[in-house]
Protein backbone atom coordinates (compact mmCIF):
# COMPACT_ATOMS: atom_id res chain seq x y z
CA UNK A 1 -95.62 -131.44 119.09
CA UNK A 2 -95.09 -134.98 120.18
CA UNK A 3 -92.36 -137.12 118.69
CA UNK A 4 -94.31 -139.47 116.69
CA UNK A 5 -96.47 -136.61 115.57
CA UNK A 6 -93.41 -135.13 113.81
CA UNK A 7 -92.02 -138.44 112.84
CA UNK A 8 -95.51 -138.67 110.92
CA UNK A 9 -94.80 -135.23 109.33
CA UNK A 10 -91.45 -135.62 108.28
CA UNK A 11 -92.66 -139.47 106.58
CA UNK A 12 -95.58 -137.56 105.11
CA UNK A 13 -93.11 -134.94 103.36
CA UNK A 14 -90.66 -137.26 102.20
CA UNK A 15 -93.73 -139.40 100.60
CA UNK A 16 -94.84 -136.38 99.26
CA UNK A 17 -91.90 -135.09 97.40
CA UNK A 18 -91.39 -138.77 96.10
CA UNK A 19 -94.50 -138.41 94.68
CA UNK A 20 -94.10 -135.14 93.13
CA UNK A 21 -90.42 -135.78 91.74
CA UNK A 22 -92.10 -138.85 90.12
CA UNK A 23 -95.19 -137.15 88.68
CA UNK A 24 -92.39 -134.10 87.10
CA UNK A 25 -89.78 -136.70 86.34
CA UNK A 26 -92.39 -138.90 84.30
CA UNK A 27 -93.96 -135.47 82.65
CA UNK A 28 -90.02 -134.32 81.49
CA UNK A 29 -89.00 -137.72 80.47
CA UNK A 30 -87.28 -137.29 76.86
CA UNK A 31 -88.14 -139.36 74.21
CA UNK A 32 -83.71 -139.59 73.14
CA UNK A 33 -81.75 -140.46 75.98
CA UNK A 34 -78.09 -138.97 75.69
CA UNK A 35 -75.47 -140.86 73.35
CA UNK A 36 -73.14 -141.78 75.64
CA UNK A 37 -75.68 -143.80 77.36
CA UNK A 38 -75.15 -146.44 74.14
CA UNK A 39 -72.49 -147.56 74.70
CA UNK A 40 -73.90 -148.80 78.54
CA UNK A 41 -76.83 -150.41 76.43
CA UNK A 42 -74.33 -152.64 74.34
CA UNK A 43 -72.04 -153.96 77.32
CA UNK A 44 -75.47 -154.48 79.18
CA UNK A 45 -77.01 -156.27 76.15
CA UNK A 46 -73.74 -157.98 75.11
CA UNK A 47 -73.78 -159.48 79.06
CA UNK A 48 -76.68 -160.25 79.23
CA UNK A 49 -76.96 -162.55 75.92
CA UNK A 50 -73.72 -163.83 77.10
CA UNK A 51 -71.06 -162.25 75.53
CA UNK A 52 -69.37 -161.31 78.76
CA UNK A 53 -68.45 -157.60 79.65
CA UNK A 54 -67.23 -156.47 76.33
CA UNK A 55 -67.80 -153.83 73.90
CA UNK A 56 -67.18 -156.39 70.86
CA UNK A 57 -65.85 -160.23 70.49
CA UNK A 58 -62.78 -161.32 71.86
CA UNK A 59 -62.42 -157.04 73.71
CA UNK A 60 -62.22 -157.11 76.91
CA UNK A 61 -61.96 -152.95 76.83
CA UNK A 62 -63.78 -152.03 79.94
CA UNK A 63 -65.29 -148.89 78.14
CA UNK A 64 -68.53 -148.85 80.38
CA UNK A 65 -67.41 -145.87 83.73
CA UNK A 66 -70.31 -147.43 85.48
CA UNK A 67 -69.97 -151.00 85.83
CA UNK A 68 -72.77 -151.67 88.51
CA UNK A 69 -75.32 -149.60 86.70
CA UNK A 70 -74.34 -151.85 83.24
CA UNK A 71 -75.15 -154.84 85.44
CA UNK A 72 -78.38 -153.53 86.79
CA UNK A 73 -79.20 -152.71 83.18
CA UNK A 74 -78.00 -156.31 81.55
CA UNK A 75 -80.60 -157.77 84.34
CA UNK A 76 -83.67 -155.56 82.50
CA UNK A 77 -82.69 -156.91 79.34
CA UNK A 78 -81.98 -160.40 80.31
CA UNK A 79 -85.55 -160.18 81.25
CA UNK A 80 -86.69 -159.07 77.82
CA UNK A 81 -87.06 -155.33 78.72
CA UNK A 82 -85.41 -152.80 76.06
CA UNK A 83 -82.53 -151.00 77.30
CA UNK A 84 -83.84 -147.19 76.39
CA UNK A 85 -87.01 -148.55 78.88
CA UNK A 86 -84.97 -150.25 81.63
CA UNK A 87 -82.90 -146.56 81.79
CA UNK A 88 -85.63 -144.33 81.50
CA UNK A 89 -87.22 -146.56 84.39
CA UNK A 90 -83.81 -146.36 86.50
CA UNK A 91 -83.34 -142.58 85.80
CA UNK A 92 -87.31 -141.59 86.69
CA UNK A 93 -87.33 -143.23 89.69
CA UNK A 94 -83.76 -142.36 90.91
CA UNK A 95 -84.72 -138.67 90.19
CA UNK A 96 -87.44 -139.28 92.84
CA UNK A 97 -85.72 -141.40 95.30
CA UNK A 98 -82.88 -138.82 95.42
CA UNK A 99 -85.32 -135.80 96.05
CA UNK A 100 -86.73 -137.82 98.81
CA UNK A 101 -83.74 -138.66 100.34
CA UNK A 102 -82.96 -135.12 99.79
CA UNK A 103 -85.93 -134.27 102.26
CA UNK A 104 -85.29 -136.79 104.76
CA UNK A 105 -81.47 -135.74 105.51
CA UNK A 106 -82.77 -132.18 105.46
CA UNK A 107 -85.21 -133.15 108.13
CA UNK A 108 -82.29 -134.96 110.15
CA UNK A 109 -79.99 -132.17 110.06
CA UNK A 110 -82.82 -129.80 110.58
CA UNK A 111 -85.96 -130.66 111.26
CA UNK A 112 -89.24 -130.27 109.02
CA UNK A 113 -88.49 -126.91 107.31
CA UNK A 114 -84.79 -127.79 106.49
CA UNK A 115 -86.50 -130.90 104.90
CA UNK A 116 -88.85 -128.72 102.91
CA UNK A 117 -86.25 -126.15 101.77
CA UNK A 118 -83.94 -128.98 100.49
CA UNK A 119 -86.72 -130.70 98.74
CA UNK A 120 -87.90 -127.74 97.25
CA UNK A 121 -84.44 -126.43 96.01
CA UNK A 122 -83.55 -129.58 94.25
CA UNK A 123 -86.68 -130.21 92.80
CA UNK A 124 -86.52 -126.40 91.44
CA UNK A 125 -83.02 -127.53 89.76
CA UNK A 126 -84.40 -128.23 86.42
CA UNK A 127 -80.90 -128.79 84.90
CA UNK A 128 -80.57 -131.63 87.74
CA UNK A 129 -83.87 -133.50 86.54
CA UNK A 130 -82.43 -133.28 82.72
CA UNK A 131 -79.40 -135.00 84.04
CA UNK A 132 -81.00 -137.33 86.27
CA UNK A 133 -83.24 -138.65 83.05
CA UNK A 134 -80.67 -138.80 80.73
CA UNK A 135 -79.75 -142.83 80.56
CA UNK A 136 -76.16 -141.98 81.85
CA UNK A 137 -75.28 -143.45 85.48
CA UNK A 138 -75.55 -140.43 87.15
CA UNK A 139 -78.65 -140.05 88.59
CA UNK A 140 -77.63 -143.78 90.26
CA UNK A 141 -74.25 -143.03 91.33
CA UNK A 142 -76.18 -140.07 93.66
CA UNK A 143 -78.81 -142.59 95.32
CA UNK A 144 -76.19 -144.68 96.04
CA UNK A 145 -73.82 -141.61 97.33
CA UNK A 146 -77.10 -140.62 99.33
CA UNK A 147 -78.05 -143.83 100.69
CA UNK A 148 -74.19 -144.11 102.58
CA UNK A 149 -75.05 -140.26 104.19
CA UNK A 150 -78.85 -141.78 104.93
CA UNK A 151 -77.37 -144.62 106.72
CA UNK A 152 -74.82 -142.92 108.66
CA UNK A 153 -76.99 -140.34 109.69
CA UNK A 154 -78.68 -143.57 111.13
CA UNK A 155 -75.67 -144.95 112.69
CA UNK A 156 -75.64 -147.75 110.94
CA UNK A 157 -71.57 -147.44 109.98
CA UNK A 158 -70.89 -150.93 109.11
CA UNK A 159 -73.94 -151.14 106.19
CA UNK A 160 -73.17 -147.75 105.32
CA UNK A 161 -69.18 -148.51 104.40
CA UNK A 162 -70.62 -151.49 102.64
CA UNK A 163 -72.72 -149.15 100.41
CA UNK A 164 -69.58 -146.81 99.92
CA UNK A 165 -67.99 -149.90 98.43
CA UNK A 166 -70.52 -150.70 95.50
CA UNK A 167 -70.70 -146.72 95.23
CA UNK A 168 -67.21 -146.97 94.46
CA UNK A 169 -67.68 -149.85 92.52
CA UNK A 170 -70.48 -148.39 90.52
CA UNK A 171 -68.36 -145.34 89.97
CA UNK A 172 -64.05 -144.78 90.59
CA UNK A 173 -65.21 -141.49 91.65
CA UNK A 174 -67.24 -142.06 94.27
CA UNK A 175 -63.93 -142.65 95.87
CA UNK A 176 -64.40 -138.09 96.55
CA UNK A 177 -67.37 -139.25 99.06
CA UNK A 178 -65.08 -141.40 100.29
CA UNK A 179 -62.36 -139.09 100.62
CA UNK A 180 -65.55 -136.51 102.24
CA UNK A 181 -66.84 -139.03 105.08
CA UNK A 182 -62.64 -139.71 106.38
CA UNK A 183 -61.97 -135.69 106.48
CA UNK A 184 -65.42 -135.37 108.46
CA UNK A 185 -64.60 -137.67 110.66
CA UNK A 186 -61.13 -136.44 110.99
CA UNK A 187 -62.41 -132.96 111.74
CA UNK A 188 -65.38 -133.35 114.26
CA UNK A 189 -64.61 -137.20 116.11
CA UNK A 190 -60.53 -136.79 115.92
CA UNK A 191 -60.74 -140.31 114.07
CA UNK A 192 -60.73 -142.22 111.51
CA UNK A 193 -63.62 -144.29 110.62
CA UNK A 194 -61.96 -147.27 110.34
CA UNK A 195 -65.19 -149.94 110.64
CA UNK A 196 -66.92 -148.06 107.70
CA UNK A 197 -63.33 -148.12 105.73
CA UNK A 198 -62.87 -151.60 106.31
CA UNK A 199 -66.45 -152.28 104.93
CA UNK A 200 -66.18 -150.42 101.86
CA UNK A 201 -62.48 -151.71 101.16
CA UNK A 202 -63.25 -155.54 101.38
CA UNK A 203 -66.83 -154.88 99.75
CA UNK A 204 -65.06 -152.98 96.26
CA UNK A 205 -62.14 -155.22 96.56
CA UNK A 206 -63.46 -158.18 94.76
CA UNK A 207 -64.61 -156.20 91.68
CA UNK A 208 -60.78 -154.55 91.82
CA UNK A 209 -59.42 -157.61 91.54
CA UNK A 210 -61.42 -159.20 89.34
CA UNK A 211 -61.38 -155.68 86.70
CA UNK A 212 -57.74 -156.03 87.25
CA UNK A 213 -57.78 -159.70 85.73
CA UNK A 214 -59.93 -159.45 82.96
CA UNK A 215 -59.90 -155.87 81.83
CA UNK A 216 -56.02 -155.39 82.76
CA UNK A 217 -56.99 -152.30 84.80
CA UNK A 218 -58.87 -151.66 87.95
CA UNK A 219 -59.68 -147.64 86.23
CA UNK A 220 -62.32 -147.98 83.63
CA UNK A 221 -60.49 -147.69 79.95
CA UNK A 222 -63.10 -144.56 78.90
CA UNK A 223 -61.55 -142.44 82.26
CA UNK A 224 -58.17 -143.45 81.05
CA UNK A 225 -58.91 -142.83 77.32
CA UNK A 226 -60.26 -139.23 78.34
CA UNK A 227 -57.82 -138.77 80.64
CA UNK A 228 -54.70 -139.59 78.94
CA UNK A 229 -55.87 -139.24 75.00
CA UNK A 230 -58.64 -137.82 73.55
CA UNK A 231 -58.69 -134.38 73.81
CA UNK A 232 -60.22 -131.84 72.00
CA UNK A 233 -56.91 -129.78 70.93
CA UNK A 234 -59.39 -127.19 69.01
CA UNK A 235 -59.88 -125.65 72.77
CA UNK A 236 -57.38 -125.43 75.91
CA UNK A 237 -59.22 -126.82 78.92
CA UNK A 238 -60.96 -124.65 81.52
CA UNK A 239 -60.55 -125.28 85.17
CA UNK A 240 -63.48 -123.19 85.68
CA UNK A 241 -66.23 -124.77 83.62
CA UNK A 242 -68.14 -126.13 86.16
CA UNK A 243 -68.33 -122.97 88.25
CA UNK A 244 -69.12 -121.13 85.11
CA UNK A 245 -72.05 -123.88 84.23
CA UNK A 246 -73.02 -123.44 87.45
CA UNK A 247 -72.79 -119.39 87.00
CA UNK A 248 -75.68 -119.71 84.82
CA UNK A 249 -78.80 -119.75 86.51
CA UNK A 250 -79.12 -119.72 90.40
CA UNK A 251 -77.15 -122.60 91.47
CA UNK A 252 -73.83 -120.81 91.30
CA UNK A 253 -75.94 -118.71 94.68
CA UNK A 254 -76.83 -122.69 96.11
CA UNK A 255 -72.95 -123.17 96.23
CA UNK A 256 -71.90 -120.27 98.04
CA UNK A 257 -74.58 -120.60 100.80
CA UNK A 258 -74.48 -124.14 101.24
CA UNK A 259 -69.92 -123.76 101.65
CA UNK A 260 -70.77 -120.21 103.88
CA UNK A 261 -73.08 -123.21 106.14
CA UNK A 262 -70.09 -124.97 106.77
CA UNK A 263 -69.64 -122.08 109.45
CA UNK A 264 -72.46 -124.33 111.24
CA UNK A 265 -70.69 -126.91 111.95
CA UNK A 266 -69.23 -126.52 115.28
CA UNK A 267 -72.66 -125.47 116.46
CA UNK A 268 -73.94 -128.55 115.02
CA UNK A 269 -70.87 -130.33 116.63
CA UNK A 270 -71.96 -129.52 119.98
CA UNK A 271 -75.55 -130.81 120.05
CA UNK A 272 -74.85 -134.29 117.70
CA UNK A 273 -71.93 -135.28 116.29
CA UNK A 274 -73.23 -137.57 114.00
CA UNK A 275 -75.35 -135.11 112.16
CA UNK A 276 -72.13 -132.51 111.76
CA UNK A 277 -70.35 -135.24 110.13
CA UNK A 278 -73.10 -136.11 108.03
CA UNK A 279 -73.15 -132.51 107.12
CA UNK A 280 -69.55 -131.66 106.51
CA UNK A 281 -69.17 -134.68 104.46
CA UNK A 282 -71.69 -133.93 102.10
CA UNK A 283 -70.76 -130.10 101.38
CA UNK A 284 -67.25 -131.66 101.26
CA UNK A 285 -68.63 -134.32 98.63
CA UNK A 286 -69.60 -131.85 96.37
CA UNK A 287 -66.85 -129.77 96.07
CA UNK A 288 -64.08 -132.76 95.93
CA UNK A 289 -66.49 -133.61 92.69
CA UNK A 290 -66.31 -130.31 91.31
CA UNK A 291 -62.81 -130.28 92.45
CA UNK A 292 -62.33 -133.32 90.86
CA UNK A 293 -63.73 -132.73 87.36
CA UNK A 294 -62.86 -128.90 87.37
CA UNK A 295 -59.07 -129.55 87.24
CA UNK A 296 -59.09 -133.11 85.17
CA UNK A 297 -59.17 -132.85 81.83
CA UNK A 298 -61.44 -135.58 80.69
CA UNK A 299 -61.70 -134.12 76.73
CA UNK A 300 -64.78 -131.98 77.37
CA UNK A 301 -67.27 -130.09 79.47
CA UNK A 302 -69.18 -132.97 80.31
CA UNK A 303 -72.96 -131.71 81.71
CA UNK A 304 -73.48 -135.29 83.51
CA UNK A 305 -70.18 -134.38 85.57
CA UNK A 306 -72.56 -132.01 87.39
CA UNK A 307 -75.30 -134.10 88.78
CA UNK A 308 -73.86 -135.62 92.29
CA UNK A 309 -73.55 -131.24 92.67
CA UNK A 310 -77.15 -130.25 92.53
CA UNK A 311 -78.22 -132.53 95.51
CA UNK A 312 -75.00 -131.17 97.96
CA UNK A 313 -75.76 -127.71 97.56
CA UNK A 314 -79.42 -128.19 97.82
CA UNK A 315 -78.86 -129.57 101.07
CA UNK A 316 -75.92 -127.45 102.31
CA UNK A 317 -78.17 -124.50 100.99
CA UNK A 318 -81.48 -125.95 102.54
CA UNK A 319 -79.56 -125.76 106.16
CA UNK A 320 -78.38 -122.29 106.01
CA UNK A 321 -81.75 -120.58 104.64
CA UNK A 322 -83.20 -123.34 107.73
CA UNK A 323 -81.01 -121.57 109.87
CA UNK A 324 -81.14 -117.73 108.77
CA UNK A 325 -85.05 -118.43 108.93
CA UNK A 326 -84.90 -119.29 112.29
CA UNK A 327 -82.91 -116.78 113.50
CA UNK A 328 -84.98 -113.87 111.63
CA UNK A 329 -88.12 -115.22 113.14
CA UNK A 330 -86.76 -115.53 116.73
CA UNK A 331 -85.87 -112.00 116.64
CA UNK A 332 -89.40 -110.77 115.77
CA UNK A 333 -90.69 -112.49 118.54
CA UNK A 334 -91.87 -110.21 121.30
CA UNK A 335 -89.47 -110.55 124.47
CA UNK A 336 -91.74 -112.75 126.65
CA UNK A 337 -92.39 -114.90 124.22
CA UNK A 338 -89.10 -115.22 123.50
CA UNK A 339 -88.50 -115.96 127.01
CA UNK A 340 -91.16 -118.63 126.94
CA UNK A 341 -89.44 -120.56 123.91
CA UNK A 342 -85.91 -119.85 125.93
CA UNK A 343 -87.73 -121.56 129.08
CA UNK A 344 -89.50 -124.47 126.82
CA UNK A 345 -86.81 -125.21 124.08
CA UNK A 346 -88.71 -128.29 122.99
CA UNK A 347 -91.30 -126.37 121.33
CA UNK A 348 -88.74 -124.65 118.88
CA UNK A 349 -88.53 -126.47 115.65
CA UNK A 350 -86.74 -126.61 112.25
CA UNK A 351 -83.37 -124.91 113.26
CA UNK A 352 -80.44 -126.92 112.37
């Protein structure tokens, strides 16, 4: 097959699971968003009717965790659009742009069947499409987490660390992916990515400084709040609740294979080093989340806590079923034929 004929197939999948995660998305769309998606609605409304970023007069309590998906949301209603809409318009389509993106890393790392398997495996993650459509940030904290993997699988570092900062930005931890892309880097280049780093550090900066000045704090109050004081003392906390939430249908399987694919790497390594890092970074983003919110105790079992998970494993899963695939179908092949791919190796497709 021809580049640009594959090109054409791996646009034409991506389009079409964009198209299908919208059609399921707008089909499961609930009619009551979650609560803690109110209290985003009233900073967004309260900024943009000009009452500045506050909860109530004369508080300037930055309660919001999300503060770049309250702006995007103040701009819908400055415009007149209800808030319940404007989320339910941000959560459909960023359930469909992530299952896209999904596919189009999968095809990267692997070509079109990787693609497929990581499209279909996310979109089959019902729990991650509840999440995604729930009003909270979630589902736009993992676009924007996506979009910095998208872009450095495209080499384009600089745009990519400038992405990482508003991801940060948009949510304190974001700063895991962050944490994901220096320890791939580290692992496979021996370096640090310093140009990206510098991008993301002077593009959050300004918001840092300027939280730091009018809220007091460059952490959101709610992460400090859950953090440091309200707890539910009528349970002890459980380091394992996302593994056990994840235990309960077949994700908990996702997880394992797409951490056993990490075993891929080096073999990855060897033919492009951009697409190992890509990799390693996001199986590595998904378990500094769960990491992350496993051992914190933030007052409760969250469910939203889980969504930048279902897209890593999806992905890290996609590539190792790409790859066992492959391997089981090269070893029914009869021996000449095999020695006809060996001799043509450009006609073997969708291995990672």
């Amino acid at each position: 097959m021809s580049p640009s004929a594959s090109q054409r197939r791996v646009r034409g999948l991506v389009l079409a699971t964009f198209a299908l995660a919208l059609v399921l998305a707008i089909r499961d769309l609930p009619s009551v968003l979650y609560d803690d998606a109110a209290i985003t609605f009233r900073y967004a409304w309260r900024i943009a009717h000009g009452h500045g970023f506050t909860f109530n007069d004369g508080d300037r309590t930055n309660g919001a965790s999300a503060p770049l998906y309250t702006l995007f949301l103040a701009a819908f209603s400055r415009l007149g659009i209800d808030l319940v809409v404007a989320a339910k318009i941000v959560g459909v389509s960023c359930y469909a742009l992530s299952c896209s993106m999904i596919a189009w890393l999968g095809a990267r790392l692997g070509g079109l069947r990787t693609a497929a398997f990581a499209a279909a495996l996310l979109i089959a993650i019902t729990q991650y499409r509840n999440l995604a459509l729930s009003g909270m940030e979630s589902a736009f904290a993992v676009v924007l987490g996506l979009l910095v993997l998208c872009l450095l699988a495209a080499r384009r570092d600089l745009l990519a660390g400038v992405v990482l900062g508003i991801a940060v930005v948009n949510k304190i931890d974001a700063g895991m992916l962050a944490i994901a892309v220096a320890i791939a880097y580290l692992a496979i280049e021996r370096r640090a990515p310093l140009r990206l780093a510098g991008a993301a550090l002077l593009t959050a900066a300004p918001w840092f400084v300027f939280s730091t000045w009018y809220f007091g704090s460059p952490v959101p109050h709610s992460a400090i709040q859950k953090a440091t004081v309200v707890k539910n003392t009528a349970r002890s906390h459980d380091p394992l609740w996302i593994l056990r939430g994840l235990g309960t249908d077949w994700t908990l399987v996702l997880l394992a294979l797409g951490t056993a694919s990490l075993l891929l790497v080096p073999r990855m390594a060897k033919a492009n080093h951009r697409l190992a890092i890509v990799f390693t970074a996001t199986v590595l983003w998904g378990w500094g989340h769960l990491t992350l919110f496993s051992l914190v105790d933030l007052g409760d079992s969250y469910p939203w806590y889980l969504t930048v998970i279902y897209p890593t494993i999806s992905l890290g899963a996609a590539v190792g079923c790409s790859y066992a695939w492959g391997t089981a179908c090269s070893s029914r092949l009869p021996r000449p034929a095999r020695a006809a791919a060996d001799a043509h190796p450009g006609r073997q497709r969708g291995g990672p």
